[in-house]
C-alpha atoms as a PDB file:
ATOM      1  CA  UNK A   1     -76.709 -31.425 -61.948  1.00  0.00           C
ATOM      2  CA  UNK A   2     -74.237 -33.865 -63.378  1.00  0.00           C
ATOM      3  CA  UNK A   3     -73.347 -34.397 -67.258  1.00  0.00           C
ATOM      4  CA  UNK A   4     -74.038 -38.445 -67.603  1.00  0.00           C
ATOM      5  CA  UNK A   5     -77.751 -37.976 -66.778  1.00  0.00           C
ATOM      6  CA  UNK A   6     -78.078 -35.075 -69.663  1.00  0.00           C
ATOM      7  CA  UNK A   7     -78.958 -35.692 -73.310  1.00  0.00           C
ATOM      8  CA  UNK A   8     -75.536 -35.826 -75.297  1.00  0.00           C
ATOM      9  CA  UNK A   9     -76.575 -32.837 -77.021  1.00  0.00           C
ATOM     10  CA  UNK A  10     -73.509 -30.663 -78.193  1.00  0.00           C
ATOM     11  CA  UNK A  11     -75.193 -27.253 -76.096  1.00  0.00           C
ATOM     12  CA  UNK A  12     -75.269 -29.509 -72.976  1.00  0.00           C
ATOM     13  CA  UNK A  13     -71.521 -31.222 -73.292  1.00  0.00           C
ATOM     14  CA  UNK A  14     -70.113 -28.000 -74.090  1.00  0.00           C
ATOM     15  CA  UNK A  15     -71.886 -26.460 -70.116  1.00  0.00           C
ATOM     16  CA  UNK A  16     -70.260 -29.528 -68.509  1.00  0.00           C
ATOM     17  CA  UNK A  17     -66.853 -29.071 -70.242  1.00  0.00           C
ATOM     18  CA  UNK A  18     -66.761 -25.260 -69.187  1.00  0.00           C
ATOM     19  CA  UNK A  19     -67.928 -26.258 -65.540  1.00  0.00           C
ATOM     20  CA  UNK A  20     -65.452 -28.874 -65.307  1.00  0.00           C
ATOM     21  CA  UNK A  21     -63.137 -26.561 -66.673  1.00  0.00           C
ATOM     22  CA  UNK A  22     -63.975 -23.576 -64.236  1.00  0.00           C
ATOM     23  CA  UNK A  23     -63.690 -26.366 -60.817  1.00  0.00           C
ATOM     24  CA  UNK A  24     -60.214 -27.214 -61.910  1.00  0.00           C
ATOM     25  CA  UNK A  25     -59.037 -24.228 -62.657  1.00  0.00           C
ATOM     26  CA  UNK A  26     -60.243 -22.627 -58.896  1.00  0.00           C
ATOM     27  CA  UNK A  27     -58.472 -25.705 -57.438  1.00  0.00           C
ATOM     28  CA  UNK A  28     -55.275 -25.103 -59.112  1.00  0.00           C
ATOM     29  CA  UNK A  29     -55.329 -21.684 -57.850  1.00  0.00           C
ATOM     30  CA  UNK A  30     -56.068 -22.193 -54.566  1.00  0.00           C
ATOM     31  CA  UNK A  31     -52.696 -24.986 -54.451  1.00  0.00           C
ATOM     32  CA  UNK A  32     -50.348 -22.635 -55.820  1.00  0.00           C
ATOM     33  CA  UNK A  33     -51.141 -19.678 -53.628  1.00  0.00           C
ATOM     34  CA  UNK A  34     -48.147 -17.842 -53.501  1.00  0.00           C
ATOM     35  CA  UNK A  35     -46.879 -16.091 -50.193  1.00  0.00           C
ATOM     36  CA  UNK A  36     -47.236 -11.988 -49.418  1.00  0.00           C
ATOM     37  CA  UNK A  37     -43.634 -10.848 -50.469  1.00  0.00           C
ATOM     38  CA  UNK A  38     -41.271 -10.123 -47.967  1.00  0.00           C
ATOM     39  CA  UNK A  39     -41.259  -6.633 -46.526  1.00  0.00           C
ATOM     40  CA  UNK A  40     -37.764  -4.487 -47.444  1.00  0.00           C
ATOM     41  CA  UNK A  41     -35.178  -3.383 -44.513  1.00  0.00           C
ATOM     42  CA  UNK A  42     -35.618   0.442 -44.118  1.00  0.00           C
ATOM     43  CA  UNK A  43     -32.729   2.710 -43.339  1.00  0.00           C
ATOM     44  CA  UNK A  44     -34.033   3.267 -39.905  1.00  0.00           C
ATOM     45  CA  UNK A  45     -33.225  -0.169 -39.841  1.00  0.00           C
ATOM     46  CA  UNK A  46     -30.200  -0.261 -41.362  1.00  0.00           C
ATOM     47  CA  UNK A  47     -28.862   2.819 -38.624  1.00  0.00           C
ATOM     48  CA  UNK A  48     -30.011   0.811 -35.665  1.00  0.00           C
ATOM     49  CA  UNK A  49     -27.771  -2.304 -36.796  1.00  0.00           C
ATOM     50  CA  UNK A  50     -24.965   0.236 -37.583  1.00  0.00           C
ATOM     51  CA  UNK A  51     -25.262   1.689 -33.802  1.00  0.00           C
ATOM     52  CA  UNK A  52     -25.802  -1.479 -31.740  1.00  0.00           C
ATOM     53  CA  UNK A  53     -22.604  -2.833 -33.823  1.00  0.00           C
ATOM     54  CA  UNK A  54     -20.821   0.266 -32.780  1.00  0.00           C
ATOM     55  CA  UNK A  55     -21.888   0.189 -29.474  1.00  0.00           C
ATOM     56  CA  UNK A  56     -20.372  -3.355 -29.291  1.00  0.00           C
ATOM     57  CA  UNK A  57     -17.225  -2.399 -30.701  1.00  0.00           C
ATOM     58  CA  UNK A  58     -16.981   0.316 -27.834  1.00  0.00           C
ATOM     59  CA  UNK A  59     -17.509  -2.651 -25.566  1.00  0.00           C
ATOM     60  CA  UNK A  60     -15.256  -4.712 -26.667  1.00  0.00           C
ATOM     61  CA  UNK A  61     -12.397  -1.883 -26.999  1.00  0.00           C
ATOM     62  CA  UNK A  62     -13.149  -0.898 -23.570  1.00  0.00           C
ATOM     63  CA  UNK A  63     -12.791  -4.590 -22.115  1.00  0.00           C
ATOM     64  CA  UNK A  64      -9.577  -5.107 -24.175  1.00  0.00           C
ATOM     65  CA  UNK A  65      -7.934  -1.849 -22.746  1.00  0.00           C
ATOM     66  CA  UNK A  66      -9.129  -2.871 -19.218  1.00  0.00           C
ATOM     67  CA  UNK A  67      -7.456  -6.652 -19.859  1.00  0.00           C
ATOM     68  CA  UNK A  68      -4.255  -4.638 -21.357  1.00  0.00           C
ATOM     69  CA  UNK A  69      -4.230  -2.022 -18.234  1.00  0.00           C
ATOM     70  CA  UNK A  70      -4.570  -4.909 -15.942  1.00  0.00           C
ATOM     71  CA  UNK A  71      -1.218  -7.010 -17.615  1.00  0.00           C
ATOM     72  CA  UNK A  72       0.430  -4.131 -17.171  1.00  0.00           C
ATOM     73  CA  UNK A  73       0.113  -4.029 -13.356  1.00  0.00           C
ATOM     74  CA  UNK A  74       1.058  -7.768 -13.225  1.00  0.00           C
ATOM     75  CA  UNK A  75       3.900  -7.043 -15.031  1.00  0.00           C
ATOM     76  CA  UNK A  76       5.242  -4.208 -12.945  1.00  0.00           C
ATOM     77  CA  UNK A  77       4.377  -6.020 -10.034  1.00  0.00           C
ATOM     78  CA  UNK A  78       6.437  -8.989 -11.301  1.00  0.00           C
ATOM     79  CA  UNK A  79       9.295  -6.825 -11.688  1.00  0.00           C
ATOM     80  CA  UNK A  80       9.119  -5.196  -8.536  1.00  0.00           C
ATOM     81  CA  UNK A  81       9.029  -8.838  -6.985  1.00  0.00           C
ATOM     82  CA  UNK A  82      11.887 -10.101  -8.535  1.00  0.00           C
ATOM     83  CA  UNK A  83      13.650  -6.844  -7.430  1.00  0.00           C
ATOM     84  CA  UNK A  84      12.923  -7.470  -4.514  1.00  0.00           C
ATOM     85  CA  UNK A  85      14.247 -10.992  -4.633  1.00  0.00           C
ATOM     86  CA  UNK A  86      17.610 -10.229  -6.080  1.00  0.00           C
ATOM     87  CA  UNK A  87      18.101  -6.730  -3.076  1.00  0.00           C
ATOM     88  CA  UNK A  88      16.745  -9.571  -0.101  1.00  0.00           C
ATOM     89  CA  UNK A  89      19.418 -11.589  -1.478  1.00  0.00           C
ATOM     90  CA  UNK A  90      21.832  -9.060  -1.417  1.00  0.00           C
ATOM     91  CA  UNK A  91      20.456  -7.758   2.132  1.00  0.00           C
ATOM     92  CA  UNK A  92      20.949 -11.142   2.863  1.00  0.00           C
ATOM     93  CA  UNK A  93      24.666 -11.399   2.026  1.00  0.00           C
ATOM     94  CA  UNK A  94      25.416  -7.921   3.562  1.00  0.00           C
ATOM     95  CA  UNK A  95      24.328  -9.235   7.064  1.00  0.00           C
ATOM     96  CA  UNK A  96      25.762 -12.323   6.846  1.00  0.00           C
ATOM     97  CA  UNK A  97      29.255 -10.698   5.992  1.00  0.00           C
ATOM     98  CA  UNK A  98      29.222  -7.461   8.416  1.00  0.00           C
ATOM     99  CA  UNK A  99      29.609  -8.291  11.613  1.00  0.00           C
ATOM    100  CA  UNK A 100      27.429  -6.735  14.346  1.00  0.00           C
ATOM    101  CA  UNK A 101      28.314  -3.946  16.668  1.00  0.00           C
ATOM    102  CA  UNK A 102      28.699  -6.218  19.252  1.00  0.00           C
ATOM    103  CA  UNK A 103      31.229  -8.462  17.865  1.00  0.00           C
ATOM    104  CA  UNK A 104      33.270  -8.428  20.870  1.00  0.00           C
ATOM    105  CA  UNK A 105      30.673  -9.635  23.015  1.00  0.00           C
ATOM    106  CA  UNK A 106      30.424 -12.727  24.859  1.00  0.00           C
ATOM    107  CA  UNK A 107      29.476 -15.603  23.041  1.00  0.00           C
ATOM    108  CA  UNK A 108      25.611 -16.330  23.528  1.00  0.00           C
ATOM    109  CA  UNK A 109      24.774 -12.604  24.565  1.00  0.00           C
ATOM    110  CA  UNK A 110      23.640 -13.471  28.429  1.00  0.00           C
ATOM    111  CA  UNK A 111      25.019 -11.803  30.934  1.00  0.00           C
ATOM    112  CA  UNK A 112      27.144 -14.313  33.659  1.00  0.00           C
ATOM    113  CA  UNK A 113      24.796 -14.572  36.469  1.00  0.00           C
ATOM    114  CA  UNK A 114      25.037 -11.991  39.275  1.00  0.00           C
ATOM    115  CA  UNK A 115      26.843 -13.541  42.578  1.00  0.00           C
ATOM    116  CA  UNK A 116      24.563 -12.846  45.813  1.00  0.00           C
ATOM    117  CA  UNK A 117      26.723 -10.298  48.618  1.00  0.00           C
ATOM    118  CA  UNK A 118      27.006 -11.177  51.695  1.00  0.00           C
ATOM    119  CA  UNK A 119      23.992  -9.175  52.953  1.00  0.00           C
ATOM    120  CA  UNK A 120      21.838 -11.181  50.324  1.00  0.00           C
ATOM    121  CA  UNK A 121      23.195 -14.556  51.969  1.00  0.00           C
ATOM    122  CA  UNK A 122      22.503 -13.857  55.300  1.00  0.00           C
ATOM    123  CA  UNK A 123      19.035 -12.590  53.887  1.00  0.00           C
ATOM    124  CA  UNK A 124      18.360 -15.861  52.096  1.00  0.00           C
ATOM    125  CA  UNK A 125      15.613 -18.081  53.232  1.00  0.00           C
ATOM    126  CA  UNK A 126      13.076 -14.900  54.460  1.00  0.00           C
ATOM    127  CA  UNK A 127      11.537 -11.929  52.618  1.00  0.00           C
ATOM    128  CA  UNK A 128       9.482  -9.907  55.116  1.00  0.00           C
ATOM    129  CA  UNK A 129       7.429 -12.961  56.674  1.00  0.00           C
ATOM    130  CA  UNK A 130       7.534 -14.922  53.370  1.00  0.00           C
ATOM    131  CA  UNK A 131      10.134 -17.551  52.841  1.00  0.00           C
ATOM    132  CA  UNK A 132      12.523 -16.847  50.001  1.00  0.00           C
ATOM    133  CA  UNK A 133      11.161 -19.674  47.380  1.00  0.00           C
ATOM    134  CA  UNK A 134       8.103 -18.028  47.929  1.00  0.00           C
ATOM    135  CA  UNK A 135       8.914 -14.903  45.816  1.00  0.00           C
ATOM    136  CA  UNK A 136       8.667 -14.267  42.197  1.00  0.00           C
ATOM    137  CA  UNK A 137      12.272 -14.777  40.661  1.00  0.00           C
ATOM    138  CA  UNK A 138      13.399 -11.694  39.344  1.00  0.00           C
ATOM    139  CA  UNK A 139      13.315 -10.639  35.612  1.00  0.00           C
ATOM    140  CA  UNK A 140      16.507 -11.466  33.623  1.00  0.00           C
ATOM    141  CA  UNK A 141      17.750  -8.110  32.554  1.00  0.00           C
ATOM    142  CA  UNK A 142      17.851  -7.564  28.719  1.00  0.00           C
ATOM    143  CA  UNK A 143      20.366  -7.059  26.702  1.00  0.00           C
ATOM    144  CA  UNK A 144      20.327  -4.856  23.495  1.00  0.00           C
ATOM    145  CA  UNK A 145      23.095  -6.099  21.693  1.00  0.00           C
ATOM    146  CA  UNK A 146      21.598 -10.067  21.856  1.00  0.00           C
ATOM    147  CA  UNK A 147      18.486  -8.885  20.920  1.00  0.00           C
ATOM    148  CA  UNK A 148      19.590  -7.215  17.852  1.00  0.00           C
ATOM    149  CA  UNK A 149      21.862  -9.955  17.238  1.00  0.00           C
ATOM    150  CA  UNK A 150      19.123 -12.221  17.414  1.00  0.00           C
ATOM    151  CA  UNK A 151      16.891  -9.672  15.324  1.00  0.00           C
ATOM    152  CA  UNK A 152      19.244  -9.819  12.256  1.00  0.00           C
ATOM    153  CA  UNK A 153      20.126 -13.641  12.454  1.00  0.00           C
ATOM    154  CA  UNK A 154      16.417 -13.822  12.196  1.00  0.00           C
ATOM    155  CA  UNK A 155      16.150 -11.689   8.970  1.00  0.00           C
ATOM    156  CA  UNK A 156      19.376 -13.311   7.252  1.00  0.00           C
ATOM    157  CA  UNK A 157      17.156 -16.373   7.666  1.00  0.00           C
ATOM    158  CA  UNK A 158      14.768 -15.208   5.405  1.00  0.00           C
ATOM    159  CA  UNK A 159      12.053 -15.296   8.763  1.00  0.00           C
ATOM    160  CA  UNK A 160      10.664 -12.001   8.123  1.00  0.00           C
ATOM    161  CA  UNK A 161       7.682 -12.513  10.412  1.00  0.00           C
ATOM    162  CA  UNK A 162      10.154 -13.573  13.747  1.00  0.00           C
ATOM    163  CA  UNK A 163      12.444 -10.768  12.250  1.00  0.00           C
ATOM    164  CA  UNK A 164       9.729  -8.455  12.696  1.00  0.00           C
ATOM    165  CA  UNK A 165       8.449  -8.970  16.242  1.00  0.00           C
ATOM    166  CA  UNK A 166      12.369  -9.294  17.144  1.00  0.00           C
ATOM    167  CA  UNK A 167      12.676  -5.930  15.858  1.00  0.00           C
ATOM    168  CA  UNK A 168       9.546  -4.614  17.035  1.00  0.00           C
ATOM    169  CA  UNK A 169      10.654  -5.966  20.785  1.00  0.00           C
ATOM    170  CA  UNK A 170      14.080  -4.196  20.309  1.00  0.00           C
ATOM    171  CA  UNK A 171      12.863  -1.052  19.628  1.00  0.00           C
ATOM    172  CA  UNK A 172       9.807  -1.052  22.218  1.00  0.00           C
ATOM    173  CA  UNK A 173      12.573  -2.146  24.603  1.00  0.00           C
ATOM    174  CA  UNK A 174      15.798  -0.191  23.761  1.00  0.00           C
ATOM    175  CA  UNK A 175      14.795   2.938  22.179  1.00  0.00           C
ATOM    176  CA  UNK A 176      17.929   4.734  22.990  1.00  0.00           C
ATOM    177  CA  UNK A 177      20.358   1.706  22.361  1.00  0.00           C
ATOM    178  CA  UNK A 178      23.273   1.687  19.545  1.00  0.00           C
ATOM    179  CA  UNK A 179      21.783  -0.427  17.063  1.00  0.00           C
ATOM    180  CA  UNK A 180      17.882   1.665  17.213  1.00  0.00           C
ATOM    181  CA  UNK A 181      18.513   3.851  13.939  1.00  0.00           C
ATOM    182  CA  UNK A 182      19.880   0.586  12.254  1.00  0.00           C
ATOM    183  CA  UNK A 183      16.782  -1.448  13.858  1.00  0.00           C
ATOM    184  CA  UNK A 184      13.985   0.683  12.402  1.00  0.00           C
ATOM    185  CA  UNK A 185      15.535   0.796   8.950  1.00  0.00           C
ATOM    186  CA  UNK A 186      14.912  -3.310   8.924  1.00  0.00           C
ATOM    187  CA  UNK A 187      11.867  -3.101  10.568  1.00  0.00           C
ATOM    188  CA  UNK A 188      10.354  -1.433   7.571  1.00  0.00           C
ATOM    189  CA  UNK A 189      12.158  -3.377   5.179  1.00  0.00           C
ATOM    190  CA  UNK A 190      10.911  -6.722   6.963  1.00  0.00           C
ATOM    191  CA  UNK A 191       7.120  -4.749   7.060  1.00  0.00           C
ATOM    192  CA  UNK A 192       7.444  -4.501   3.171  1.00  0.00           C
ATOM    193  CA  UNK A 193       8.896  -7.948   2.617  1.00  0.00           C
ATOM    194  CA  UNK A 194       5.507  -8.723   4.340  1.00  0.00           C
ATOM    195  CA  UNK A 195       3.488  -6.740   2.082  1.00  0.00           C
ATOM    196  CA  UNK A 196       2.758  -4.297   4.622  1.00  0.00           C
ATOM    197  CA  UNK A 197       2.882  -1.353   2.668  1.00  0.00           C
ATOM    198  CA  UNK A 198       1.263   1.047   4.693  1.00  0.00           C
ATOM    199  CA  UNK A 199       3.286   0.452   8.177  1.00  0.00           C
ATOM    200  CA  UNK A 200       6.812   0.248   5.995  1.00  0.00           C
ATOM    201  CA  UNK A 201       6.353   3.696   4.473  1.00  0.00           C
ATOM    202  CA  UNK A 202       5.087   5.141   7.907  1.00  0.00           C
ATOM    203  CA  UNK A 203       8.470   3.664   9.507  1.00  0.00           C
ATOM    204  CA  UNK A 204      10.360   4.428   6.667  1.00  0.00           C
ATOM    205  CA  UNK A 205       9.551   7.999   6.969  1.00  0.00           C
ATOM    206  CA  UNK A 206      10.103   7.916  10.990  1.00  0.00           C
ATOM    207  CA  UNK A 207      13.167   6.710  10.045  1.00  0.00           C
ATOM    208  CA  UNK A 208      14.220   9.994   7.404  1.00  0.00           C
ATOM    209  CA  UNK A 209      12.960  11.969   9.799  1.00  0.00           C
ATOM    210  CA  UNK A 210      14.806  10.830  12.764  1.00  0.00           C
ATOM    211  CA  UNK A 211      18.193   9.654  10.761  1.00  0.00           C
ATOM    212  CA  UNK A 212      18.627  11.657   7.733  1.00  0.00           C
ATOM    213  CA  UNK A 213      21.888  11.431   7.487  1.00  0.00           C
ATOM    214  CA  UNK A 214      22.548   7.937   8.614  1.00  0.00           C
ATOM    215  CA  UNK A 215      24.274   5.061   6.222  1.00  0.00           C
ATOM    216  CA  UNK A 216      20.860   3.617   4.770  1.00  0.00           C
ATOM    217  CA  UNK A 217      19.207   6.808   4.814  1.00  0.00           C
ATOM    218  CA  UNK A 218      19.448   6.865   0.427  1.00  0.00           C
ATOM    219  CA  UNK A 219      17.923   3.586   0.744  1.00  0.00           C
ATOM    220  CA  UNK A 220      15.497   4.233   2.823  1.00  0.00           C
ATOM    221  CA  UNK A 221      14.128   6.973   0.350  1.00  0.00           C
ATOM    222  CA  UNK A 222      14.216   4.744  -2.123  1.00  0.00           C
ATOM    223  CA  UNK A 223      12.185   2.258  -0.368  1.00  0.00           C
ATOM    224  CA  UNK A 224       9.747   4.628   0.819  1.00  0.00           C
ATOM    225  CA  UNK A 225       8.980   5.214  -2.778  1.00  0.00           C
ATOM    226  CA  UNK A 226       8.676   1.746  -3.435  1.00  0.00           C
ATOM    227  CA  UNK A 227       6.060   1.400  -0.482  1.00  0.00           C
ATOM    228  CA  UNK A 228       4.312   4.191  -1.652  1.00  0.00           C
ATOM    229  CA  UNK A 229       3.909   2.453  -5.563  1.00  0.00           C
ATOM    230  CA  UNK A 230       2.841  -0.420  -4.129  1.00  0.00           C
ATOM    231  CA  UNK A 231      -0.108   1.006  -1.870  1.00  0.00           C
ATOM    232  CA  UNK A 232      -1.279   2.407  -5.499  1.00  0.00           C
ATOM    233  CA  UNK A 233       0.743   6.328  -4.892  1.00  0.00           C
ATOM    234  CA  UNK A 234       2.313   6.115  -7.615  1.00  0.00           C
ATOM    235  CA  UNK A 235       3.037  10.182  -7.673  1.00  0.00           C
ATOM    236  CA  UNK A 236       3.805  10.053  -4.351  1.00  0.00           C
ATOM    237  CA  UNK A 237       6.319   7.161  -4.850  1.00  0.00           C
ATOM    238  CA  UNK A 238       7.931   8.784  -8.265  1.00  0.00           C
ATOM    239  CA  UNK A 239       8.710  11.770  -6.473  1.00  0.00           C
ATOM    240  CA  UNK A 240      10.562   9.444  -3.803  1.00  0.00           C
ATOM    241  CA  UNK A 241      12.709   8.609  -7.058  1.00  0.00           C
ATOM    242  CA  UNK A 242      13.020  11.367  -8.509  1.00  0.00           C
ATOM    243  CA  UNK A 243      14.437  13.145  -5.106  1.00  0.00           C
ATOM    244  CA  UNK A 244      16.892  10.773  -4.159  1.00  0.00           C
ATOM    245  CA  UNK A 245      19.330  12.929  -6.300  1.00  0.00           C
ATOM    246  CA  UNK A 246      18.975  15.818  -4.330  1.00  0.00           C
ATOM    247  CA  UNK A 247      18.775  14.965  -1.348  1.00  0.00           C
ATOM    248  CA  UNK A 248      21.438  11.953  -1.608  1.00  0.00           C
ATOM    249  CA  UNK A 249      23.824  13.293  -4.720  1.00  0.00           C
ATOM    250  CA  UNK A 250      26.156  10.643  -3.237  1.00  0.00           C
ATOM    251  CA  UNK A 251      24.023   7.625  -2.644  1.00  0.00           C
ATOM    252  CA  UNK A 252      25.612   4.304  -3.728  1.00  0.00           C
ATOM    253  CA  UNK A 253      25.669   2.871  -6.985  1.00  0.00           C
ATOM    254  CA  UNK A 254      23.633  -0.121  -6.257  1.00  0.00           C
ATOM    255  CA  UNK A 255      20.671   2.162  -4.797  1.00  0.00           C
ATOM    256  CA  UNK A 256      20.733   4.425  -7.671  1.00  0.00           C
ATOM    257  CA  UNK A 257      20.440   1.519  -9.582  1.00  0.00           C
ATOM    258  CA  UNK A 258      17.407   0.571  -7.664  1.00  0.00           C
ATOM    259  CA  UNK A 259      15.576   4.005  -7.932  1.00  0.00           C
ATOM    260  CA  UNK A 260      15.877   3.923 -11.538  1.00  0.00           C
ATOM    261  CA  UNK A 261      14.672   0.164 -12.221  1.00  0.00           C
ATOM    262  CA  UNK A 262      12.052   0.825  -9.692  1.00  0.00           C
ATOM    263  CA  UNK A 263      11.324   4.208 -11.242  1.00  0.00           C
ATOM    264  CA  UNK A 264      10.585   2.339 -14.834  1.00  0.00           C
ATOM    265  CA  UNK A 265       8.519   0.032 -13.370  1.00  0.00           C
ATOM    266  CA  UNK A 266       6.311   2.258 -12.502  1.00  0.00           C
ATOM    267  CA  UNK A 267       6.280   4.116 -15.338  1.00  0.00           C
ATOM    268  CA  UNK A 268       7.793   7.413 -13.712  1.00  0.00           C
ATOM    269  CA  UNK A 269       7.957  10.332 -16.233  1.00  0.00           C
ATOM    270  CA  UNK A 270      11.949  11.008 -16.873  1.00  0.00           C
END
């Protein structure tokens, strides 16, 4: 039904106005629909935030103290290094000052070649029914005090690997020679130059157990300590410090001094 086809009679006006009037009014509602309200946070809600913050502070604190644990170790093992610098240096000087055992030796450390008696000339040319060239030429003897010579020349070099197998060789070949006790004490110390912890504190402890009264033996127990840190004993290695006293009331100054920077490094208890 619309309004311009019906008699404009007051009764019939007055339906259209309150129809028309009813259609807009539904349309204006239905545009400004407003939205469902939003729903409130709960205090169970509210306590789960609370804990998964905490838990990430935790985190966080844990991986800080890890970073902080892990500085720390590069720092001792800084100062350990450069400890080690300054005593190779000093090692260094030592050896290049002292002069070996064999000081009186002949220059070069080979023997003069053995003359041939006169039943080795008239044997010359045969050997059984081989002729003489024919043989194997005998082995050069060795001699101890060239070897260690050679053995310590290496390590004043700084050539801790050569210095190594040199002293290795001299104490495979010469166990019973002058210079052995002296030869195992830098065999260990080149083994830890070369970060071989484990095989320096085994031969440092051959050596206090062979030589514990010998000239390096305070330094030796001192070094064995510092082996032991470094494989990660650090007990173990503190108690190396904190022994040399009794065992070595008269070590040197310089390797007192070493136990107790070493000793701080590793954060020994006093």
């Amino acid at each position: 039904m619309t309004c311009r086809s019906a008699p404009a009679t007051r009764t019939r006006l007055a339906a259209c106005l309150a129809a028309a009037g009813l259609l807009l009014a539904s349309a204006a509602a239905a545009q400004t629909r407003l939205p469902p309200p939003t729903q409130p946070v709960t205090a169970d809600a509210r306590q789960d935030r609370i804990e998964e913050l905490e838990r990430q502070l935790r985190e966080q604190t844990a991986e800080t103290e890890r970073l902080q644990f892990e500085l720390n170790q590069a720092q001792r093992e800084l100062t350990r290094l450069r400890g080690m610098v300054g005593e190779l240096a000093g090692v260094n000087q030592q050896l290049i000052t002292a002069p070996p055992a064999d000081a009186d030796a002949p220059s070069g450390g080979n023997p003069a070649p053995a003359t041939l008696n006169d039943a080795q000339r008239a044997a010359t040319g045969a050997l059984g029914s081989l002729p003489a060239d024919a043989a194997p030429a005998p082995a050069a003897p060795r001699d101890p005090a060239a070897e260690y010579a050679r053995a310590r020349q290496l390590l004043v070099n700084g050539q801790y690997a050569e210095a190594e197998a040199a002293f290795s060789s001299y104490l495979e070949a010469h166990p019973q020679a002058e210079n052995v006790a002296d030869a195992r004490f830098w065999f260990a110390f080149t083994l830890a130059a070369r970060n071989n912890h484990a095989d320096a504190a085994a031969n440092f402890v051959q050596y206090l157990q062979a030589y514990p009264n010998a000239p390096r033996a305070a330094e030796a127990q001192v070094r064995l300590g510092m082996a032991l840190v470094a494989m990660g004993n650090t007990r173990q290695g503190c108690g190396a410090f904190s022994n040399l006293a009794r065992r070595y009331p008269n070590a040197p100054r310089n390797v007192r001094d070493l136990a107790a920077r070493e000793a701080r490094a590793a954060n020994c208890p006093a």
